[in-house]
N, C-alpha and C. Protein backbone atom coordinates (compact mmCIF):
# COMPACT_ATOMS: atom_id res chain seq x y z
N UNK A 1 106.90 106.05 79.23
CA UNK A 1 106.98 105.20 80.40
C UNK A 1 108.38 105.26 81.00
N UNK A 2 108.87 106.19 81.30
CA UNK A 2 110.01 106.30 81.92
C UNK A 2 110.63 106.02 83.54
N UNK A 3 111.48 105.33 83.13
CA UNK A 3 111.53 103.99 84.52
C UNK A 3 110.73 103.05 84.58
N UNK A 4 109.58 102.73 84.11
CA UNK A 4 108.60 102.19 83.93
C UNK A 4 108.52 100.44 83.20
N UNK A 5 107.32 99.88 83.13
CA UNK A 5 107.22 98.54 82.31
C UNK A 5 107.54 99.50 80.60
N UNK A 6 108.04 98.60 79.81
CA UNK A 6 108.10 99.02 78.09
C UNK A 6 106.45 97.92 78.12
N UNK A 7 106.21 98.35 76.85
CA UNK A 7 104.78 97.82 76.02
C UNK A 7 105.39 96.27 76.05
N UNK A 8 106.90 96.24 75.32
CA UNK A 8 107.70 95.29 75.24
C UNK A 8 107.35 93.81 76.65
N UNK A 9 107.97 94.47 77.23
CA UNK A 9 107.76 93.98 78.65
C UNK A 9 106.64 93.14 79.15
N UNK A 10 105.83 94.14 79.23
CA UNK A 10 104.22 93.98 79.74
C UNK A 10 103.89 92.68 78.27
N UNK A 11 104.12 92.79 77.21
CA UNK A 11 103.42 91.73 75.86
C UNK A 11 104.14 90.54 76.67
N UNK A 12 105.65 90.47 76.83
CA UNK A 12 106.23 89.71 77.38
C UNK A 12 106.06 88.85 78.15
N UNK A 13 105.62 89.49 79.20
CA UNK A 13 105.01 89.01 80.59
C UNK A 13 103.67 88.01 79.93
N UNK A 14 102.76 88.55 79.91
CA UNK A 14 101.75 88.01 78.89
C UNK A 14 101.80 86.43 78.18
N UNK A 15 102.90 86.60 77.17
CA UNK A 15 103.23 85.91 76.51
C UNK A 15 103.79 84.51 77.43
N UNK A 16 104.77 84.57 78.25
CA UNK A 16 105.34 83.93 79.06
C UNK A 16 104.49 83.49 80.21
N UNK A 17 103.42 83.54 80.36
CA UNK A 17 102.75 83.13 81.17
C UNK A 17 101.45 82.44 81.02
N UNK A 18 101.31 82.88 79.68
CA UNK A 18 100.14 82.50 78.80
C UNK A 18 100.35 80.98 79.05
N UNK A 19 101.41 80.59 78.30
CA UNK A 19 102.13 78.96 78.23
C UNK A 19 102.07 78.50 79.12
N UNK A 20 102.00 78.95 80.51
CA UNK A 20 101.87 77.55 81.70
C UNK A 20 100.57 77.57 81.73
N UNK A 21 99.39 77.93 81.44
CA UNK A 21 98.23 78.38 81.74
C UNK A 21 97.54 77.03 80.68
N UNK A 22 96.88 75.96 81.59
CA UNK A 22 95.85 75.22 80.23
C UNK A 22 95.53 73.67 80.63
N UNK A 23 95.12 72.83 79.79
CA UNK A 23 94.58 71.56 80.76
C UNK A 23 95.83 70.87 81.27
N UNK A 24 96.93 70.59 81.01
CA UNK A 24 98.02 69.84 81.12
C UNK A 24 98.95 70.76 81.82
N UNK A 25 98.81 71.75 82.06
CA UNK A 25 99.72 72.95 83.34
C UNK A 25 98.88 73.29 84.57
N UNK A 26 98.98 74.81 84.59
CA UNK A 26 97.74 75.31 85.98
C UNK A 26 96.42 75.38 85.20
N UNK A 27 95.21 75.59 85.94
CA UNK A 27 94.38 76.17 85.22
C UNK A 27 94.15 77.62 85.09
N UNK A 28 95.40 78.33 86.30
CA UNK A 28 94.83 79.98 86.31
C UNK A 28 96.00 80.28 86.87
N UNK A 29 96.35 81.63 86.83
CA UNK A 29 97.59 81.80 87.63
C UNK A 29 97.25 84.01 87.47
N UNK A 30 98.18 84.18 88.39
CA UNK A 30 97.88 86.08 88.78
C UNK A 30 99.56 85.89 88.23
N UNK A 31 100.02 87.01 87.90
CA UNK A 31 101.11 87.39 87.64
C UNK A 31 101.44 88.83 88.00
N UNK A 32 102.33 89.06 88.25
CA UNK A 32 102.33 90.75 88.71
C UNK A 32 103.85 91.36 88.80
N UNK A 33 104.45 92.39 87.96
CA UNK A 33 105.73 92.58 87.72
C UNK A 33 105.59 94.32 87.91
N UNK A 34 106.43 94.99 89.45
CA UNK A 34 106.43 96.32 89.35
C UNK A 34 107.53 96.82 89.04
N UNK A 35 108.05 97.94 88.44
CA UNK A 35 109.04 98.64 88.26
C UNK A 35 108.75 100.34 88.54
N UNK A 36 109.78 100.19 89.72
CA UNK A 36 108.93 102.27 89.48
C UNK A 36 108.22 102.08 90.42
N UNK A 37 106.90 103.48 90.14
CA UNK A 37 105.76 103.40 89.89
C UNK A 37 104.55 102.84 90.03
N UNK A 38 105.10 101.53 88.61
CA UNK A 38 104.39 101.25 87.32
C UNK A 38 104.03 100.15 88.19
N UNK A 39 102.72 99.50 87.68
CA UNK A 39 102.47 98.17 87.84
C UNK A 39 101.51 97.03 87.12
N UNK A 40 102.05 96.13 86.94
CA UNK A 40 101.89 95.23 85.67
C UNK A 40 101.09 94.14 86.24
N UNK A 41 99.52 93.63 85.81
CA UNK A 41 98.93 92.55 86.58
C UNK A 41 98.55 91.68 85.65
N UNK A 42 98.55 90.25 85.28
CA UNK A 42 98.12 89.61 84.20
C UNK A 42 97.58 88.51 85.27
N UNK A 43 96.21 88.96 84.49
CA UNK A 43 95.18 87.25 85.40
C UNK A 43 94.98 86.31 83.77
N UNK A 44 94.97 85.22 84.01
CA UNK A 44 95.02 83.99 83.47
C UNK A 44 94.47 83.22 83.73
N UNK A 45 93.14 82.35 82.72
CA UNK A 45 92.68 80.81 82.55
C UNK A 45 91.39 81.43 84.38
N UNK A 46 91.30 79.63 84.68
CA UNK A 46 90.61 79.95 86.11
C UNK A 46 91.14 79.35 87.22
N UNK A 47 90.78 79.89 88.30
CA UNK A 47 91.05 79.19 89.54
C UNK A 47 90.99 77.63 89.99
N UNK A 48 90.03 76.73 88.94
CA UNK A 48 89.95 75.78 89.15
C UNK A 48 89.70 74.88 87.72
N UNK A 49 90.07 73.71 87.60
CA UNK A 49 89.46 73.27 86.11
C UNK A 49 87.69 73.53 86.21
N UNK A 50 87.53 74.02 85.30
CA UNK A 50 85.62 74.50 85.27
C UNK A 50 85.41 75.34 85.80
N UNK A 51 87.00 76.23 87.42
CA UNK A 51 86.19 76.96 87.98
C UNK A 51 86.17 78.40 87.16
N UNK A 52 85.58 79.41 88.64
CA UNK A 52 85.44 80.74 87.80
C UNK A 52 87.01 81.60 87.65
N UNK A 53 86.99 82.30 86.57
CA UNK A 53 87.77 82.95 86.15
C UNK A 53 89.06 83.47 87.55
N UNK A 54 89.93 83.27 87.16
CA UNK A 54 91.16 83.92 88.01
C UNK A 54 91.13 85.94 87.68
N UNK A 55 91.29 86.04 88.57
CA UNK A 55 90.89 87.70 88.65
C UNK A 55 92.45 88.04 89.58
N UNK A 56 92.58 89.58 89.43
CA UNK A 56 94.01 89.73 90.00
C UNK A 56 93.88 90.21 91.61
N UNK A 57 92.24 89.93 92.27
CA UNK A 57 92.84 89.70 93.60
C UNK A 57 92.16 88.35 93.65
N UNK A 58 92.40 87.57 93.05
CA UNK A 58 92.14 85.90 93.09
C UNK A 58 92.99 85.88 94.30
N UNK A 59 92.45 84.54 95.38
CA UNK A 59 93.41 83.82 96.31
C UNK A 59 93.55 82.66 95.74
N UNK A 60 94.95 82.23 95.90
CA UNK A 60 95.69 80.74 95.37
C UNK A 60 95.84 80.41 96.53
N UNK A 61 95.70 79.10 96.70
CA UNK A 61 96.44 77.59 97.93
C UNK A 61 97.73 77.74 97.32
N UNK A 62 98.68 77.93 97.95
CA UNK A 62 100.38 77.65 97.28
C UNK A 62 101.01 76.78 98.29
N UNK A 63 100.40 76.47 99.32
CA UNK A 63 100.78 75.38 100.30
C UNK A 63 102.39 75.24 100.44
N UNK A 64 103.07 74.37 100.30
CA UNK A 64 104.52 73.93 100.31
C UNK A 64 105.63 74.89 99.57
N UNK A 65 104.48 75.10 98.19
CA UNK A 65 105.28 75.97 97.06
C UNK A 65 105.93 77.06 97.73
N UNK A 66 105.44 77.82 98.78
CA UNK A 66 106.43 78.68 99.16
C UNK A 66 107.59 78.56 99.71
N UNK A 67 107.99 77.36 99.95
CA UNK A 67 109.64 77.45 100.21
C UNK A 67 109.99 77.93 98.94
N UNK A 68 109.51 76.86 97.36
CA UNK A 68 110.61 77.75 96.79
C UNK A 68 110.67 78.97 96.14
N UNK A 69 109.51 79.76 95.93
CA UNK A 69 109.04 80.89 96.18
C UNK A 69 110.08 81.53 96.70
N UNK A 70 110.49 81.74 98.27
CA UNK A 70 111.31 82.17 99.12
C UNK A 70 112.96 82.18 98.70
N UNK A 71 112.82 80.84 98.33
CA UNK A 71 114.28 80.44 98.12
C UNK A 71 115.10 81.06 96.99
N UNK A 72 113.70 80.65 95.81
CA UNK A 72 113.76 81.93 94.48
C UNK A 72 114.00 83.14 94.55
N UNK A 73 112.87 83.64 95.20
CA UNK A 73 113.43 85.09 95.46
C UNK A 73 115.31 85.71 96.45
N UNK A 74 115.06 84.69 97.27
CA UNK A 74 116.64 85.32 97.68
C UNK A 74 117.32 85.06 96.85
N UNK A 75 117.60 84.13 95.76
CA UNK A 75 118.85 83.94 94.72
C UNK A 75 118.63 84.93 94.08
N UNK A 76 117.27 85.72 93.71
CA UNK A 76 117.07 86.47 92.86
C UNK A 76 118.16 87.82 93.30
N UNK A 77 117.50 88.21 94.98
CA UNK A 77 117.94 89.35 96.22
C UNK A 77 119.90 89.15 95.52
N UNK A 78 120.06 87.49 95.60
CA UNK A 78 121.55 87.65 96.67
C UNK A 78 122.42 88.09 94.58
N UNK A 79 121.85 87.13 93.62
CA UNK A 79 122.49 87.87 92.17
C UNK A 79 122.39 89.27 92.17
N UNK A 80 121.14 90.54 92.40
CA UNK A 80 121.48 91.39 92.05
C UNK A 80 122.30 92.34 93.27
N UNK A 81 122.87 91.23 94.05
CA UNK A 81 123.99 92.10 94.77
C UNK A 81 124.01 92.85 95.84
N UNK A 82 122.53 92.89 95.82
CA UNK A 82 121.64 93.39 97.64
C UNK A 82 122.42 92.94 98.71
N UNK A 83 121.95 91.35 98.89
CA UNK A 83 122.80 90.59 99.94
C UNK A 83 124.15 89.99 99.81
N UNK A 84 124.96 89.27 100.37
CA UNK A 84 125.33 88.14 100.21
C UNK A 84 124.82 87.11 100.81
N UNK A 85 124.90 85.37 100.26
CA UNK A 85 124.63 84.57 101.07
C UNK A 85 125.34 83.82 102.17
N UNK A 86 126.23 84.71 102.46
CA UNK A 86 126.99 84.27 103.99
C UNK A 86 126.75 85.30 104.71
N UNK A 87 126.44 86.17 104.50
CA UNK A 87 126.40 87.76 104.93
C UNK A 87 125.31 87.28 106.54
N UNK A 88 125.51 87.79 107.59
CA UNK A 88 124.43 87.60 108.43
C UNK A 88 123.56 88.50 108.05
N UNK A 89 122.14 88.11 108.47
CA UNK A 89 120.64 88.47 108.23
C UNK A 89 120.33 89.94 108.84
N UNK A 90 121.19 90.13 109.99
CA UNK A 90 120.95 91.17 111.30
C UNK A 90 120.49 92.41 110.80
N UNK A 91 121.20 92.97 109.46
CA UNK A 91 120.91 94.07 108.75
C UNK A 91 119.40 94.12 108.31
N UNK A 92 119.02 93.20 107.24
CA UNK A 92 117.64 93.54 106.98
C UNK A 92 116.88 92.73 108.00
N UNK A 93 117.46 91.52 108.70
CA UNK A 93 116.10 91.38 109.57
C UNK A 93 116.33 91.50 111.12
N UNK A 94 116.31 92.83 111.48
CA UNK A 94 117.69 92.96 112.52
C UNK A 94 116.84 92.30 114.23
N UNK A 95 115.55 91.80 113.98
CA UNK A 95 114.32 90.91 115.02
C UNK A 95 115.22 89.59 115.27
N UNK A 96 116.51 89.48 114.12
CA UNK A 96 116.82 88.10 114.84
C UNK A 96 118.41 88.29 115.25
N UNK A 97 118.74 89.68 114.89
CA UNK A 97 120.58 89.43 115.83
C UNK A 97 120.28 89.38 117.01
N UNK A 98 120.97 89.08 117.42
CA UNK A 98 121.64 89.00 118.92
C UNK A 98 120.55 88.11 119.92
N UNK A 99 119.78 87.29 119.42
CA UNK A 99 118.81 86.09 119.66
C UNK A 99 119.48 85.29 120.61
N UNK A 100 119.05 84.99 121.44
CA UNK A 100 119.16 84.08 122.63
C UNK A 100 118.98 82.31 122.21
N UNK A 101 120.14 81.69 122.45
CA UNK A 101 119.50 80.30 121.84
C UNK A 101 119.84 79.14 123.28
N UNK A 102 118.94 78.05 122.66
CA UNK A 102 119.07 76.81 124.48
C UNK A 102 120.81 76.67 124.05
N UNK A 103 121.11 76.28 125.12
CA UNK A 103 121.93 75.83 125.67
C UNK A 103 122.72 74.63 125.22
N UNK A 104 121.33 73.68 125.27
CA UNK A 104 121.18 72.13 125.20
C UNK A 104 119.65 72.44 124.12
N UNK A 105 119.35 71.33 123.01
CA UNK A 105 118.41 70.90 122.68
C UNK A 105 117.22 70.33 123.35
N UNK A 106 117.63 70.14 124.85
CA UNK A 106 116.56 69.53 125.56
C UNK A 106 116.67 69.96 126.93
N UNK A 107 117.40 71.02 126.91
CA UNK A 107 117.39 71.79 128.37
C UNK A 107 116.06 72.70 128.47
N UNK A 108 115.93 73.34 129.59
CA UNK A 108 114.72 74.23 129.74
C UNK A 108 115.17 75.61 129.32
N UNK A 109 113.56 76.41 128.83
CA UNK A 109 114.26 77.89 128.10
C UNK A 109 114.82 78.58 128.66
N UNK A 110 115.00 78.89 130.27
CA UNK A 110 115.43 79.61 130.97
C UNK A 110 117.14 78.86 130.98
N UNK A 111 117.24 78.43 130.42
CA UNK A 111 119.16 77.93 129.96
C UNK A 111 119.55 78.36 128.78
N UNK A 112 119.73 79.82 128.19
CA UNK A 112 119.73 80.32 127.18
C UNK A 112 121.03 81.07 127.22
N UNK A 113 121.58 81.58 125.91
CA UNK A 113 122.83 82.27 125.95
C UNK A 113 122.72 82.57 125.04
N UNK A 114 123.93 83.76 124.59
CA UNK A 114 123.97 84.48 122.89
C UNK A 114 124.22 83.21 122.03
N UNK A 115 124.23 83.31 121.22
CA UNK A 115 124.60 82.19 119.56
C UNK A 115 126.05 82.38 119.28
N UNK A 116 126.51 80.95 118.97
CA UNK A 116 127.92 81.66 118.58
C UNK A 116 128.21 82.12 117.49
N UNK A 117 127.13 82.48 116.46
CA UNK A 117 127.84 82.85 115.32
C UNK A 117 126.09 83.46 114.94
N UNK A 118 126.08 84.71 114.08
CA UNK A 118 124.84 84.92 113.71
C UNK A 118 124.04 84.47 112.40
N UNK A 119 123.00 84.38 112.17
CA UNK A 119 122.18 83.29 111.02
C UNK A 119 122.57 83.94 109.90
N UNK A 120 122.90 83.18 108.85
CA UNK A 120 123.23 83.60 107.70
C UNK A 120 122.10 83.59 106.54
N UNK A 121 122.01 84.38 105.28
CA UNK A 121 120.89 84.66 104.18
C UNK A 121 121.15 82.66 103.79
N UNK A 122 122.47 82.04 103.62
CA UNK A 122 122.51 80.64 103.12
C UNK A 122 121.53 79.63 104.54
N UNK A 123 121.96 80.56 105.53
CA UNK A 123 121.11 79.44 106.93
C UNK A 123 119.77 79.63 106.24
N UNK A 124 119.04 80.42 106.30
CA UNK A 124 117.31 80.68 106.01
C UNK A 124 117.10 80.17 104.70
N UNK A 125 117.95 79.52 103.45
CA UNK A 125 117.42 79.06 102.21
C UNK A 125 118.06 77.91 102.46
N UNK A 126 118.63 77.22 103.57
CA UNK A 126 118.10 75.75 103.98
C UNK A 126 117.29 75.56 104.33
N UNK A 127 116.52 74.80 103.33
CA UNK A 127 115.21 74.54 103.83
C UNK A 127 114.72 72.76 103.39
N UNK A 128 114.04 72.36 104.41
CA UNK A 128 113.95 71.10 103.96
C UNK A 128 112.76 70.72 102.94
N UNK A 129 113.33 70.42 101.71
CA UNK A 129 112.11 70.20 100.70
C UNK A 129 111.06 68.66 101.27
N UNK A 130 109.91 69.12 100.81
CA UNK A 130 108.89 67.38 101.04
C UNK A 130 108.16 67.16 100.04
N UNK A 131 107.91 65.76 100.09
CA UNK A 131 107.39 65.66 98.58
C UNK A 131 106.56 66.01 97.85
N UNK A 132 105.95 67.31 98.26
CA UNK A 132 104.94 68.28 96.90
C UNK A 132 106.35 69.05 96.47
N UNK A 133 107.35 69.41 97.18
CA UNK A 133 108.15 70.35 96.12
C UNK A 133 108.27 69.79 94.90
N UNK A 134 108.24 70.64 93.70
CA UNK A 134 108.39 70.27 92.36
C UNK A 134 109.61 69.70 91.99
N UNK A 135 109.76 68.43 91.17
CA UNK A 135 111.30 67.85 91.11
C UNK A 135 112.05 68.99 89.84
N UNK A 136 111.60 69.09 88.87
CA UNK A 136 112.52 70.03 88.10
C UNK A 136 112.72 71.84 89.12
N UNK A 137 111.39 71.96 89.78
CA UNK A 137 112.44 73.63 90.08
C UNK A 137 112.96 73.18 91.41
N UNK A 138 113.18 71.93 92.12
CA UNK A 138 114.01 72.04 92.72
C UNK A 138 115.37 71.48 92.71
N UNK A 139 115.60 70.78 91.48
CA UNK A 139 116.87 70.45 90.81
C UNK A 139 116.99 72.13 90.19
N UNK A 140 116.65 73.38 89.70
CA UNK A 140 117.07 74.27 89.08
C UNK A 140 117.33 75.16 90.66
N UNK A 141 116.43 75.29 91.70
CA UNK A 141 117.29 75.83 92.60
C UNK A 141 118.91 75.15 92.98
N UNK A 142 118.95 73.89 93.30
CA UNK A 142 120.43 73.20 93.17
C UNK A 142 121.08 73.70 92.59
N UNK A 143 120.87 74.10 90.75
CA UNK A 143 121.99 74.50 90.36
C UNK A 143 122.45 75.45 90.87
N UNK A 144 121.18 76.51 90.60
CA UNK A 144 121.60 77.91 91.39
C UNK A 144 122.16 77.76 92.20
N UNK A 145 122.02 77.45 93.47
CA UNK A 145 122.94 77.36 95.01
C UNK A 145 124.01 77.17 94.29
N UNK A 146 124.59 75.97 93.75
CA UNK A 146 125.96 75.96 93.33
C UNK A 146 126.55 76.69 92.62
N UNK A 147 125.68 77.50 91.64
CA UNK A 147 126.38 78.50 90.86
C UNK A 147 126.45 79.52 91.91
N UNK A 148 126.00 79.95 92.77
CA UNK A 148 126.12 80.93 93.49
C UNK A 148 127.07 80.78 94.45
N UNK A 149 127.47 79.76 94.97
CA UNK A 149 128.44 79.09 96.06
C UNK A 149 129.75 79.28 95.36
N UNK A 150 130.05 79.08 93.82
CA UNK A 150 130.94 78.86 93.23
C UNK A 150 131.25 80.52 92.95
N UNK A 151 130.47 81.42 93.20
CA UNK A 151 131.02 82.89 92.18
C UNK A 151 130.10 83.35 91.32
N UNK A 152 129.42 82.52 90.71
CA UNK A 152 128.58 82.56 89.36
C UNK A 152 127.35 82.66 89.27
N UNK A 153 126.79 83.43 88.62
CA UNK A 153 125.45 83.35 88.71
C UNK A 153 124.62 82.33 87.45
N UNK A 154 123.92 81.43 87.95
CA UNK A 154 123.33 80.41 86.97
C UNK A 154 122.25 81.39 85.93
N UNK A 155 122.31 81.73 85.13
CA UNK A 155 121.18 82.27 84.24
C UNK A 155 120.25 81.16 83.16
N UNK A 156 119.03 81.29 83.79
CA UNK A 156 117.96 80.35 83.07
C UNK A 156 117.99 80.32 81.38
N UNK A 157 117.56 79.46 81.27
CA UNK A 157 117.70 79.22 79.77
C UNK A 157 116.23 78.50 79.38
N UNK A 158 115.48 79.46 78.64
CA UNK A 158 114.50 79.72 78.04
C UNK A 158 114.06 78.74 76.94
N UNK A 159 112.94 78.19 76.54
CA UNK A 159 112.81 77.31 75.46
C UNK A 159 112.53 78.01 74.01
């Protein structure tokens, strides 16, 4: 398996996902880890309590959850050094440099001008949480931001 998932890996994955999976967690969850190539799919438990089996093109409701989804993944992007999070966006999402913004908050659109400064990877992971976000992963994004604000990268710590 060169470049690839190890056996290691893939049991791993497995293993680690097994545990959120059951009456007192989700009832089902898709998992999916590529490297390479290679690609790694673990379906789990079911889609619903009683319902039918979670399959790996199961559709999930993730509703709200994707802010931190999003937010996750860029800390993930901005640690391995891809981005920075002050860095403007223009490079990979180059649909929003040089964007025209109002004037006034309550002027008409035709009162538009350049921006004075362009959106940053930290502008787009402000995001306003509401109350389905989860209270522990969004106290563990917090840390992150701050470890990341500070220099440092926060590394999770496993039970």
């Amino acid at each position: 398996m060169r470049n690839g998932l190890t056996r290691s890996a893939s049991d791993g994955l497995r293993r680690a996902t097994k545990r959120h999976v059951g009456d007192t967690r989700v009832p089902g969850l898709v998992a999916l880890v590529a490297k390479g190539d290679e690609l790694h799919v673990e379906a789990l438990g079911n889609l619903a309590v009683g319902g039918p089996p979670a399959a790996r093109d199961s559709i999930f409701r993730i509703a709200s959850t994707t802010k931190l989804i999003t937010a996750a993944a860029t800390l993930a992007v901005v640690e391995e050094g891809l981005i920075e999070l002050d860095e403007p966006v223009d490079r990979v999402l180059p649909e929003l440099a040089g964007r025209p913004v109002l004037r006034r908050m309550d002027g008409p659109l035709d009162e538009s001008g350049p921006a004075v400064r362009a959106i940053s990877t930290r502008d787009l992971d402000r995001q306003p949480w509401n109350a389905s976000a989860a209270g522990p992963a969004r106290r563990a994004l917090a840390v992150q931001h701050r470890c990341i604000g500070a220099g440092r990268a926060a590394r999770p710590r496993h039970p």
